[in-house]
Protein backbone atom coordinates (compact mmCIF):
# COMPACT_ATOMS: atom_id res chain seq x y z
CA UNK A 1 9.99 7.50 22.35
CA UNK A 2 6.46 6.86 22.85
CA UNK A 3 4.76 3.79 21.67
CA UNK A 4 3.17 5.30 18.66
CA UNK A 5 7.04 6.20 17.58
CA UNK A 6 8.61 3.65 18.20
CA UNK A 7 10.83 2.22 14.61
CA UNK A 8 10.93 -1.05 16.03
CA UNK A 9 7.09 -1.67 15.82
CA UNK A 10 5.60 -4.18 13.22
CA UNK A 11 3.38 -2.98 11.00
CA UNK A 12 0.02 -4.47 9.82
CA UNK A 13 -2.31 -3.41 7.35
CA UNK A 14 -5.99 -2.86 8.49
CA UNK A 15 -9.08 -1.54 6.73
CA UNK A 16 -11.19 1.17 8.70
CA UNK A 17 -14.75 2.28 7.49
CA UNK A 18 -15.28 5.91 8.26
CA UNK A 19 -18.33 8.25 8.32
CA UNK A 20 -18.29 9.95 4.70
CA UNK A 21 -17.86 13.49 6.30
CA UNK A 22 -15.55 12.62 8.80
CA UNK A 23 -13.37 11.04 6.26
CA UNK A 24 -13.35 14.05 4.20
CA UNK A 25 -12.46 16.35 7.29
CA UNK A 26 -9.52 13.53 8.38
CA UNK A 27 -8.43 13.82 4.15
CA UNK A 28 -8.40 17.41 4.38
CA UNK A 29 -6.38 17.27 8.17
CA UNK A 30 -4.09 14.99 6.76
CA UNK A 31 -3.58 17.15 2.82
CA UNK A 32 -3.06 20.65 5.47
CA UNK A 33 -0.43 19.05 7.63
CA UNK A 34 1.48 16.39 5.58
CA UNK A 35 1.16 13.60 8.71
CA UNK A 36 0.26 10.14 6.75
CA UNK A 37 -2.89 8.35 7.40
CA UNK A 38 -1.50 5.47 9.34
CA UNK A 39 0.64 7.84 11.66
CA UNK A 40 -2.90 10.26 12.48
CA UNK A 41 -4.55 7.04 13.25
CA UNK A 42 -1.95 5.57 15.22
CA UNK A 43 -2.42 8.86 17.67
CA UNK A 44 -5.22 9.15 17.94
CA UNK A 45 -6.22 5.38 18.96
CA UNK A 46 -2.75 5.79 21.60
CA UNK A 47 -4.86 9.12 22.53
CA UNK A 48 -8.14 6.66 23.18
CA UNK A 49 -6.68 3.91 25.13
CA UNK A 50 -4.37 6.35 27.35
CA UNK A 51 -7.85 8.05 28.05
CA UNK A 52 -9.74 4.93 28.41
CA UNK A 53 -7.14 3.82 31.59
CA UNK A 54 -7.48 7.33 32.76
CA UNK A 55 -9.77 7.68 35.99
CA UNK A 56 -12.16 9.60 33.21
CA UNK A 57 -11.94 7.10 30.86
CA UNK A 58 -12.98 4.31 33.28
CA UNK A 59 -16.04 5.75 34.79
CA UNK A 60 -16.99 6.46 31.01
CA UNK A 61 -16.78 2.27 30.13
CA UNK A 62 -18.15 1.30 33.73
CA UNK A 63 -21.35 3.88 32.68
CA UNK A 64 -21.09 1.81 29.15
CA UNK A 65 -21.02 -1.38 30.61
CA UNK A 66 -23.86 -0.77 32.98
CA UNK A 67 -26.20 0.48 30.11
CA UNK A 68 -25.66 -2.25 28.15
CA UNK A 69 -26.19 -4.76 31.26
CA UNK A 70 -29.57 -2.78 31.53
CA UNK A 71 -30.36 -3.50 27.54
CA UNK A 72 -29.76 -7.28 28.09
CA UNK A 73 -32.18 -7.66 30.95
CA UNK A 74 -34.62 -5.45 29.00
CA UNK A 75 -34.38 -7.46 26.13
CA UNK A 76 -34.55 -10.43 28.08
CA UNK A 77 -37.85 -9.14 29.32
CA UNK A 78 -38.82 -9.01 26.10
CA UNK A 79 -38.47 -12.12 25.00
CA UNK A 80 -40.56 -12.99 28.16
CA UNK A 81 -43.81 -11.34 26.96
């Protein structure tokens, strides 16, 4: 049983704001194939952070991470003028 599955889990309610068309095209996924809202999420965050500790998914932050080391010394050099 994956973690996503597993009956055992604790539930918590959280609010998530959504582009309008994406939320229509999720609504729409969700009327076509029956899954619930909370079990699509689930999946596809489990989907995100089993990417994210893939070798792909690593390089992708560490290239994050440097750009936004980059913005903080630009700004900083900004705030020097």
């Amino acid at each position: 049983m994956s973690k996503v599955e597993s009956t055992n889990a604790k539930t918590v309610k959280t609010t998530v704001y959504l582009p309008d068309g994406l939320r229509r095209e999720v609504k729409k996924h969700l009327i076509d194939t029956g899954e619930t809202m909370s079990a699509f999420t689930a999946m596809a965050l489990q989907k995100q952070l089993e990417f994210d500790n893939s070798r792909a998914g690593r390089k992708r932050l560490e290239e994050k991470s440097k750009v936004e080391r980059l913005n903080d010394v630009i700004r900083g050099l900004a705030k020097d003028q």
